[in-house]
N, C-alpha and C. Protein backbone atom coordinates (compact mmCIF):
# COMPACT_ATOMS: atom_id res chain seq x y z
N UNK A 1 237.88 -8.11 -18.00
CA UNK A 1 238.37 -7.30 -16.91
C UNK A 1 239.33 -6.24 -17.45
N UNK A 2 239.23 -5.02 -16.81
CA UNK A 2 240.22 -3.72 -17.18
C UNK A 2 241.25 -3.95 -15.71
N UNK A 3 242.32 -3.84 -16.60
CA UNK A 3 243.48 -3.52 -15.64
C UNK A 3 244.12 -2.18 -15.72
N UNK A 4 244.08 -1.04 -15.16
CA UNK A 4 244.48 0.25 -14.92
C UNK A 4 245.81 0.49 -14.24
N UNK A 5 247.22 0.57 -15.02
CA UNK A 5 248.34 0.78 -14.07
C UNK A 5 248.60 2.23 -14.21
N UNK A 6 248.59 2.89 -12.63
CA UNK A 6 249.14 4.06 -12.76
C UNK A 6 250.62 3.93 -11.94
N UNK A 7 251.19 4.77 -12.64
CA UNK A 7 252.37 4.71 -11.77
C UNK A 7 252.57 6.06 -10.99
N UNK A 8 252.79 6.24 -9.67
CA UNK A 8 252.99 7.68 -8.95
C UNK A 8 253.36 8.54 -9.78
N UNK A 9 253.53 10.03 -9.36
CA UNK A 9 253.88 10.75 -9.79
C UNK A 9 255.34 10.87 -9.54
N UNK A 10 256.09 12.03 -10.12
CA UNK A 10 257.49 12.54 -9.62
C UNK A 10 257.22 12.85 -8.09
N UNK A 11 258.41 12.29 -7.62
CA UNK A 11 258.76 12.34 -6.01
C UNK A 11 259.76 12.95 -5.64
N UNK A 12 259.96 13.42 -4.10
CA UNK A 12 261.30 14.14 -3.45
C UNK A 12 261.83 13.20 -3.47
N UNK A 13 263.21 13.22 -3.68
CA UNK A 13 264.28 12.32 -3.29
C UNK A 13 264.46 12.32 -2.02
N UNK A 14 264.11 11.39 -0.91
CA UNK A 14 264.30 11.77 0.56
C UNK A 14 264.01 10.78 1.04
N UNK A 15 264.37 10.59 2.37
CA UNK A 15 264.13 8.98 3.03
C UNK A 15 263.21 9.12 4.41
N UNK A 16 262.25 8.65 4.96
CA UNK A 16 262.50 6.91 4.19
C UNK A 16 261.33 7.18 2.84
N UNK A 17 262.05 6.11 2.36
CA UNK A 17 261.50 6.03 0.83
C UNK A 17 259.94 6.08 0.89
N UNK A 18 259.36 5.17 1.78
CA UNK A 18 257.73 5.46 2.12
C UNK A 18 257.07 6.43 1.84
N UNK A 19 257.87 7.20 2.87
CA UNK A 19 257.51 9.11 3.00
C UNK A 19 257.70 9.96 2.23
N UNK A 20 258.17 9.15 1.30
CA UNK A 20 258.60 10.21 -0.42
C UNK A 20 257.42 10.95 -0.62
N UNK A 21 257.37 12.58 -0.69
CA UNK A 21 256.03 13.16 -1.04
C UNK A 21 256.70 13.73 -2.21
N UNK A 22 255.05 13.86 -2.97
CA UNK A 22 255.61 14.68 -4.72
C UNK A 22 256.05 15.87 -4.68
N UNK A 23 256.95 16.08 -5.66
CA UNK A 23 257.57 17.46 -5.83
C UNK A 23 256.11 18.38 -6.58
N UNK A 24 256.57 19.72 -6.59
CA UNK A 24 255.55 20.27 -7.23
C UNK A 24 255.80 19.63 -8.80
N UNK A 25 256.83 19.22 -9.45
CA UNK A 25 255.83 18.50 -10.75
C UNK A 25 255.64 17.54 -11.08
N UNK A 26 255.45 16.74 -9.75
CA UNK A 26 254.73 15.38 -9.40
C UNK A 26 253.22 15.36 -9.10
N UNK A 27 253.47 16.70 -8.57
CA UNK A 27 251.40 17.22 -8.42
C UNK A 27 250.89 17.96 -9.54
N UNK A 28 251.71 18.30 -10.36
CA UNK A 28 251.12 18.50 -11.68
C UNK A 28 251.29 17.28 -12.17
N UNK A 29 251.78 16.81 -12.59
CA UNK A 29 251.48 15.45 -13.43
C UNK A 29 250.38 14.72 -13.06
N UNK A 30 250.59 14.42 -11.55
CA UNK A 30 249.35 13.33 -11.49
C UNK A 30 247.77 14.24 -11.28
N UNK A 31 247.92 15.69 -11.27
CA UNK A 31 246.96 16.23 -11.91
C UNK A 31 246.43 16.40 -13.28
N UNK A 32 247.29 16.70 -14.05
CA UNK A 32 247.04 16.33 -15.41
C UNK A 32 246.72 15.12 -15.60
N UNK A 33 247.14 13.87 -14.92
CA UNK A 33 246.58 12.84 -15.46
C UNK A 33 245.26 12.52 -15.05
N UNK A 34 244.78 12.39 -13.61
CA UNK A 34 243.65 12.53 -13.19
C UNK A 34 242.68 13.56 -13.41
N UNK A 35 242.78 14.68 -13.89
CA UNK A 35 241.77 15.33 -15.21
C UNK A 35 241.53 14.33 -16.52
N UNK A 36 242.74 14.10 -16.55
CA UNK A 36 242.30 12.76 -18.17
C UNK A 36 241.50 11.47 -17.92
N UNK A 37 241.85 10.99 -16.97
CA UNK A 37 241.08 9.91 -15.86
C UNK A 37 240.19 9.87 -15.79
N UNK A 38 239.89 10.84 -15.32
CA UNK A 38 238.33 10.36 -14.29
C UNK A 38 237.45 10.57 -15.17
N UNK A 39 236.92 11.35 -16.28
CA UNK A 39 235.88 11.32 -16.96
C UNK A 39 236.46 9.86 -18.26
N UNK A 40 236.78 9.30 -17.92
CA UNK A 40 237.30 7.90 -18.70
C UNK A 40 237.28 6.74 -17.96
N UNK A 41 236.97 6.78 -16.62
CA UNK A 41 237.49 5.48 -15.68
C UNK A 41 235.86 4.88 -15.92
N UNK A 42 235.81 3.15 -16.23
CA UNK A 42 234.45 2.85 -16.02
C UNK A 42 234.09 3.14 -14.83
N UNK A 43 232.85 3.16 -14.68
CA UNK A 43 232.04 3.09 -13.46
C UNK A 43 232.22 2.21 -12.61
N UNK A 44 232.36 2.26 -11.46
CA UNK A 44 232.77 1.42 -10.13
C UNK A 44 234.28 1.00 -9.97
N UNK A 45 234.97 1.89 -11.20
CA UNK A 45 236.27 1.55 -10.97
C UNK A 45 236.59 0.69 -9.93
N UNK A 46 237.62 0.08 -9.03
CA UNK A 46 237.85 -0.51 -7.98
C UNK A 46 239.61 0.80 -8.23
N UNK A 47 239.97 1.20 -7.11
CA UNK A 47 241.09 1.60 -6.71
C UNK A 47 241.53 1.41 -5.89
N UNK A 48 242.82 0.51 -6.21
CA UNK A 48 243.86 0.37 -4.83
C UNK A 48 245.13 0.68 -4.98
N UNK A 49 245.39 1.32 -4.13
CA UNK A 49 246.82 2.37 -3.68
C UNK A 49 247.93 1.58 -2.70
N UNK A 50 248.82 2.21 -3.41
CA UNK A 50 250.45 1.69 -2.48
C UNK A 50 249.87 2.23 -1.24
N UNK A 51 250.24 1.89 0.30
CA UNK A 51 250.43 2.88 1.19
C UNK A 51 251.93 4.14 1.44
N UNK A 52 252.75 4.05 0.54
CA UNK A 52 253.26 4.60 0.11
C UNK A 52 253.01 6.54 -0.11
N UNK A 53 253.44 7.35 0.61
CA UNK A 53 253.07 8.53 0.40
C UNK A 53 252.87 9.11 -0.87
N UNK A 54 253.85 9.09 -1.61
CA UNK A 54 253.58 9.67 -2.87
C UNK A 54 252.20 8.84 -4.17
N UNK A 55 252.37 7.69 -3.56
CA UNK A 55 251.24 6.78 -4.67
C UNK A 55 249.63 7.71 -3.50
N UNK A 56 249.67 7.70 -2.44
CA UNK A 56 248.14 8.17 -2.12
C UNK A 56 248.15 9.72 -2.21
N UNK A 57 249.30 10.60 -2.55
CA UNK A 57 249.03 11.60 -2.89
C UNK A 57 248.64 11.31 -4.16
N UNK A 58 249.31 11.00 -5.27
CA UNK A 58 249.12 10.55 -6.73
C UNK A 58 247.30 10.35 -6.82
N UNK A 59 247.01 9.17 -6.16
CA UNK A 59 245.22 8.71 -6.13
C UNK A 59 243.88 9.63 -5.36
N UNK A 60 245.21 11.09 -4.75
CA UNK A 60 243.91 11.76 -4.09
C UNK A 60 244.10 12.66 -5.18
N UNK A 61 244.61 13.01 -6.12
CA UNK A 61 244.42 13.80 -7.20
C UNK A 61 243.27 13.69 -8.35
N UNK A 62 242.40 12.15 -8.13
CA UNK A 62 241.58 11.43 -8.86
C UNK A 62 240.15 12.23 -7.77
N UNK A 63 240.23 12.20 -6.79
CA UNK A 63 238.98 12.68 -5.72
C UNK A 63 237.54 11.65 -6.11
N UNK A 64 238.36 10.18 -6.05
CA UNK A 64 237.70 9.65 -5.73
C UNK A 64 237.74 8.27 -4.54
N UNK A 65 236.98 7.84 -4.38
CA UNK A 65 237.23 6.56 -3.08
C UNK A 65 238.43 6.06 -3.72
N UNK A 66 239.02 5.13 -2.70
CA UNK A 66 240.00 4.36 -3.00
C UNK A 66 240.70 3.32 -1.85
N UNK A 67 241.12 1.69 -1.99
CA UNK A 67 241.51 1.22 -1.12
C UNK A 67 243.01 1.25 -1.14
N UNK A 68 243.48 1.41 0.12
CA UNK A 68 244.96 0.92 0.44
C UNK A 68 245.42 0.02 0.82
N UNK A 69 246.27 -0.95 -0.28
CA UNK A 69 246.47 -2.29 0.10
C UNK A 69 248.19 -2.64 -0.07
N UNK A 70 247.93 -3.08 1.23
CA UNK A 70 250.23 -3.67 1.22
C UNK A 70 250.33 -4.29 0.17
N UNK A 71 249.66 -4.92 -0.28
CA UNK A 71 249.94 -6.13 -1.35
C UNK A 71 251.18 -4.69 -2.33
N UNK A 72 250.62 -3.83 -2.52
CA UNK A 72 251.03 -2.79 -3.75
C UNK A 72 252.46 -1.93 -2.82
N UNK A 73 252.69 -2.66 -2.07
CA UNK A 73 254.03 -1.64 -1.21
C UNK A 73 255.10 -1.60 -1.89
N UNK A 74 256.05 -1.09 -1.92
CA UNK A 74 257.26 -0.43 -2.55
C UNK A 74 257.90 -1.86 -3.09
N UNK A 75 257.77 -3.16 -2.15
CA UNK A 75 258.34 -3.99 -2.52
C UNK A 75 257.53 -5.24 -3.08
N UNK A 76 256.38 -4.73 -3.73
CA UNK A 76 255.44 -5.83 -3.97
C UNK A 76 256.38 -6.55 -5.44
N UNK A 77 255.33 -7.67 -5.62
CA UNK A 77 256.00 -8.65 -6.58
C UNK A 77 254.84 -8.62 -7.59
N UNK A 78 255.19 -9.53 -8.71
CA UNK A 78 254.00 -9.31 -9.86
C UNK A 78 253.04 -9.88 -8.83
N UNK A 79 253.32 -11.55 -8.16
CA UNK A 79 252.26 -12.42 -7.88
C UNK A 79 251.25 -11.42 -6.87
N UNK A 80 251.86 -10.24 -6.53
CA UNK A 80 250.97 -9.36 -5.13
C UNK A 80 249.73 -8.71 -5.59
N UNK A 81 250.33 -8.02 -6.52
CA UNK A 81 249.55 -7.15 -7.63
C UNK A 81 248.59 -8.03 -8.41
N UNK A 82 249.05 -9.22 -8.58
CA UNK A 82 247.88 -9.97 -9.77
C UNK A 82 246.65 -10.45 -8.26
N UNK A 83 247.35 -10.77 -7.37
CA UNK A 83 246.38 -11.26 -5.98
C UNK A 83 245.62 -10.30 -5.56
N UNK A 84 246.12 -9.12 -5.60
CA UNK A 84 245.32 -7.38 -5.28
C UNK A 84 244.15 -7.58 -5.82
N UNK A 85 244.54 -7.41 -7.61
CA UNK A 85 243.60 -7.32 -8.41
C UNK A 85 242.52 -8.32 -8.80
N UNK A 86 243.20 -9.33 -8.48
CA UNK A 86 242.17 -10.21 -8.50
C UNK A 86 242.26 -11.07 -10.66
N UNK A 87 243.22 -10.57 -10.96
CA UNK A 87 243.69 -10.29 -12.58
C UNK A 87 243.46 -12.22 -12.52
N UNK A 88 242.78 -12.88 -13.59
CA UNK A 88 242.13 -12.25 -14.63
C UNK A 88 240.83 -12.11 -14.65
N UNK A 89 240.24 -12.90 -13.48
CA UNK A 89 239.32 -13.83 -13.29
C UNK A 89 238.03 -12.31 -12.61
N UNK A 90 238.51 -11.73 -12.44
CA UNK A 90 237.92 -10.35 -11.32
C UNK A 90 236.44 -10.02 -12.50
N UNK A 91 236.04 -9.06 -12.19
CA UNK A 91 235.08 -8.44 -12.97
C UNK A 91 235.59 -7.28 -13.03
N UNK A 92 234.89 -6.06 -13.61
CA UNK A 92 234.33 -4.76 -13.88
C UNK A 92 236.34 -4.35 -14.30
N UNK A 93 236.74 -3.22 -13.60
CA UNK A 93 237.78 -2.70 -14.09
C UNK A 93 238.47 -2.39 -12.42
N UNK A 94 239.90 -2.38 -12.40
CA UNK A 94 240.34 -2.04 -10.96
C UNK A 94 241.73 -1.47 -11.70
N UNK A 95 241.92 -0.29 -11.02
CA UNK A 95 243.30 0.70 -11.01
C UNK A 95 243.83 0.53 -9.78
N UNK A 96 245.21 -0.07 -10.24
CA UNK A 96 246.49 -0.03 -9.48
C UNK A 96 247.42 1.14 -9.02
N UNK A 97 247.57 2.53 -8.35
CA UNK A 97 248.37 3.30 -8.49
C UNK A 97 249.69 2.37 -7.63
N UNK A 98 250.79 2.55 -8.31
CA UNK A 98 251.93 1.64 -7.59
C UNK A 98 253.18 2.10 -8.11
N UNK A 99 254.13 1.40 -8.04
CA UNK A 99 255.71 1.68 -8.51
C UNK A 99 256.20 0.79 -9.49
N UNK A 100 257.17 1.32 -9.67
CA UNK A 100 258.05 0.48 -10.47
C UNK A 100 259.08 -0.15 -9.86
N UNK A 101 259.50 -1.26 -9.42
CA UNK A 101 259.41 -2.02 -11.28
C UNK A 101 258.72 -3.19 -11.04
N UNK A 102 257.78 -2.88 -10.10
CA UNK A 102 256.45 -4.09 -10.18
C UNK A 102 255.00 -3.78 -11.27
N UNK A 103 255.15 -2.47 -11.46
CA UNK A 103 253.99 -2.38 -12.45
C UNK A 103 254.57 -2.76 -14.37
N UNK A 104 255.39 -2.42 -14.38
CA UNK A 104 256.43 -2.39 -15.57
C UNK A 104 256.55 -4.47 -15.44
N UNK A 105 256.78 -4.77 -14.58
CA UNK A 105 256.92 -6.50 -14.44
C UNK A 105 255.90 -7.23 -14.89
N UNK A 106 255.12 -6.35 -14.45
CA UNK A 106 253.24 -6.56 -14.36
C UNK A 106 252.67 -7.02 -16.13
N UNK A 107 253.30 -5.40 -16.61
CA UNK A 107 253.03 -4.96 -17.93
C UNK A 107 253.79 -6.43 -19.22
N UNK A 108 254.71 -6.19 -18.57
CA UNK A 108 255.58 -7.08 -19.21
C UNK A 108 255.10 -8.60 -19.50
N UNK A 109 254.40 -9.24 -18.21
CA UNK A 109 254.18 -10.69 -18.13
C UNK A 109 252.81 -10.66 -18.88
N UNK A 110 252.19 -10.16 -18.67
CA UNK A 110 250.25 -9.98 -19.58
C UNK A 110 250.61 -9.74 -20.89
N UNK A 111 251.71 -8.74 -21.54
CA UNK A 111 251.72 -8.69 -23.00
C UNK A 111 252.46 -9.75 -23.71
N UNK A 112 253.96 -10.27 -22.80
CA UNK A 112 254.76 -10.52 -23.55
C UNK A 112 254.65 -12.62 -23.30
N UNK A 113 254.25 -12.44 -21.73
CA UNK A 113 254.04 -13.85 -21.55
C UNK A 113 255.37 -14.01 -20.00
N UNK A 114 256.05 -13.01 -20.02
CA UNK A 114 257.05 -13.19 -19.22
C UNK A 114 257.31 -11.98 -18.44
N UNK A 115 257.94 -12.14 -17.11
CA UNK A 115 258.35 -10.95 -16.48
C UNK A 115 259.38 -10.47 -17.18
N UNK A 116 259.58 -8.83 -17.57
CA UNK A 116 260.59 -8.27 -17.73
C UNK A 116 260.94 -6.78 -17.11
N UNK A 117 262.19 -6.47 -17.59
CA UNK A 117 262.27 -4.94 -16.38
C UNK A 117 261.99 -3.67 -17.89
N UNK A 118 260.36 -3.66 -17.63
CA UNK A 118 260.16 -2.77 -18.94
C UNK A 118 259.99 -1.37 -17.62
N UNK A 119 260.13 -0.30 -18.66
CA UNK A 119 260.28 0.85 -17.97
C UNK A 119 258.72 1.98 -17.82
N UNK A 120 258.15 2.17 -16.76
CA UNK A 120 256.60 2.86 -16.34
C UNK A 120 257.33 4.04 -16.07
N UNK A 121 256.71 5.22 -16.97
CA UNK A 121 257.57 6.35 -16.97
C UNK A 121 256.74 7.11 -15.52
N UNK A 122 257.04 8.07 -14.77
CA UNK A 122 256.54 7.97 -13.90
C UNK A 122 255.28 8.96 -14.12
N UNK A 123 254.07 9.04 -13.37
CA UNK A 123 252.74 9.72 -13.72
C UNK A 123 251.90 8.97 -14.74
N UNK A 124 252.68 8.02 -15.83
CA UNK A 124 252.42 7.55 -16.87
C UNK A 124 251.06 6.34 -16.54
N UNK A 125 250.05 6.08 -17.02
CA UNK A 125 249.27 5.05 -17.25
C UNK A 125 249.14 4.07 -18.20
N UNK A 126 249.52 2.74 -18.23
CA UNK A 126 249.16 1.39 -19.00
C UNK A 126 247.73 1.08 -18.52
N UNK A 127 246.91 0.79 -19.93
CA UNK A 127 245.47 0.20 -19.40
C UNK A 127 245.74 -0.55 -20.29
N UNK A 128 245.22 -2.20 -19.93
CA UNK A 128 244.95 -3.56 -20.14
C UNK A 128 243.95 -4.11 -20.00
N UNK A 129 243.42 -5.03 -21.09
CA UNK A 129 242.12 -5.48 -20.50
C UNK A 129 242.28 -7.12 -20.81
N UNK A 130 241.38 -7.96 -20.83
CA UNK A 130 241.54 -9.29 -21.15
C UNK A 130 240.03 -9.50 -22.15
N UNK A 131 240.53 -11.19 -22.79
CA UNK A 131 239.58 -11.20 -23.37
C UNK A 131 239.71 -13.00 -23.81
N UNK A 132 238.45 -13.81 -23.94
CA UNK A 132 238.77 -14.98 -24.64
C UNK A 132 238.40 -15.13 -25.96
N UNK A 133 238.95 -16.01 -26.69
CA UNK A 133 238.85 -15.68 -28.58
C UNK A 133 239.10 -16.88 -28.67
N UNK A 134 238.64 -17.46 -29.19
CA UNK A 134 238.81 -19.07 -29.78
C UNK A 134 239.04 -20.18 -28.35
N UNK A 135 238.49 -19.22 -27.61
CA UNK A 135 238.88 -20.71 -25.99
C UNK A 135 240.15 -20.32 -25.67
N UNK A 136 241.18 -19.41 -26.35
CA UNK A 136 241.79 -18.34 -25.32
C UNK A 136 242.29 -17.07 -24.84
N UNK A 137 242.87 -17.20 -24.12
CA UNK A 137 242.60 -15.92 -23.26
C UNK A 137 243.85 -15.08 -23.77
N UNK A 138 243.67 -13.57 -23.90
CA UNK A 138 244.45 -12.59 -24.80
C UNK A 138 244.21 -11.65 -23.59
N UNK A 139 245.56 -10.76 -23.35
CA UNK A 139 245.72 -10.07 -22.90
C UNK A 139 246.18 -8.65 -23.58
N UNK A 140 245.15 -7.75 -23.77
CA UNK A 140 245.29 -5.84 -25.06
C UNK A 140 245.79 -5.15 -24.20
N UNK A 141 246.66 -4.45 -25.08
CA UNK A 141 247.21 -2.63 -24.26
C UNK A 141 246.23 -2.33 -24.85
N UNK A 142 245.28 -1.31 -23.99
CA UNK A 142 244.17 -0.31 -24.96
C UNK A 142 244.85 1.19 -24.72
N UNK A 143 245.91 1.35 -23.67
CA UNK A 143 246.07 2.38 -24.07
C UNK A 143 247.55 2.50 -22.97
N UNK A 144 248.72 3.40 -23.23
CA UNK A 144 250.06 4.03 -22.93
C UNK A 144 250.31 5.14 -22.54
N UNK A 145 249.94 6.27 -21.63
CA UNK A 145 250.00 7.54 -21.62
C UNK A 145 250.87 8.50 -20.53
N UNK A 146 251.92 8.96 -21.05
CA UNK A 146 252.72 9.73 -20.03
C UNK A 146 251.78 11.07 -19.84
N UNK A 147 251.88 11.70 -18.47
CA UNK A 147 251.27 13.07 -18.22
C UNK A 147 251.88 13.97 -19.10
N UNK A 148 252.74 14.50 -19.95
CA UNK A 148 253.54 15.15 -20.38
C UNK A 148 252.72 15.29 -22.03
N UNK A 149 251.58 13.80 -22.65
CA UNK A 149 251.24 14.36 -23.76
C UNK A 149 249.68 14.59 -23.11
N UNK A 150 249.05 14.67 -22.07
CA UNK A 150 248.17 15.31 -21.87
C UNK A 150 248.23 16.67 -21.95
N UNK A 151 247.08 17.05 -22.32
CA UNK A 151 246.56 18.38 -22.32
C UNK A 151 245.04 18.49 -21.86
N UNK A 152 245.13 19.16 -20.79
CA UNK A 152 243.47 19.38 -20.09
C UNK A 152 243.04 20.65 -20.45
């Protein structure tokens, strides 16, 4: 299984926090990143989005389907996100666009074995995949990418 964390783009500072929409270089970023994306995402991706304003602006920058699920709300927990995704047991590949510091928690418990408060720069993507090797199960970064070293 591929695990895809995106994290929103840059946001207005403004309340309520929900309604946070991206600044203009929050819509460049998560444009630059979704140019890098989408000709890279496997096929049938699965996408599910914060309901969160700025995370479904962030996932309409991809222009493709996508579900919106509370599980991924501002205040989700690792256990929400691993239940979303369905992690490990799921098939094919599913992208998370979400926040921090549940995706960074996320990141943390699959590599390290434990929750920690690692830092998801924002626009930035962690992809993870799983795998079994000797009867067990390994969890890879295949890849780390802030919008800032893209170039489209």
């Amino acid at each position: 299984m591929e695990l895809i964390l995106w994290r929103h783009a840059e946001a207005l500072d403004t309340v309520p926090d929900a309604s946070r929409q991206l600044s203009a270089r929050g819509e460049k970023q998560a444009k630059q990143m979704a140019a890098w994306l989408k000709p890279r995402l496997p096929k049938n991706t699965r996408i599910l989005v914060s309901p969160a304003t700025r995370c479904q602006q962030t996932a309409q920058t991809l222009e493709l389907e996508f579900e919106t699920s509370r599980l991924l709300s501002t205040d989700a927990s690792v256990a929400d996100l691993i239940a979303a995704t369905d992690w490990p047991t799921g098939s094919g590949a599913v992208m998370v666009v979400g926040h921090q510091p549940t995706l960074g928690r996320v990141a943390a418990l699959l590599l390290s074995g434990e929750e920690a408060e690692w830092s998801v720069k924002k626009g930035a993507v962690w992809w993870l995949s799983n795998r079994v090797r000797d009867g067990a199960a390994q969890h890879i970064l295949r890849l780390c990418i802030s919008p800032d070293l893209i170039e489209v």
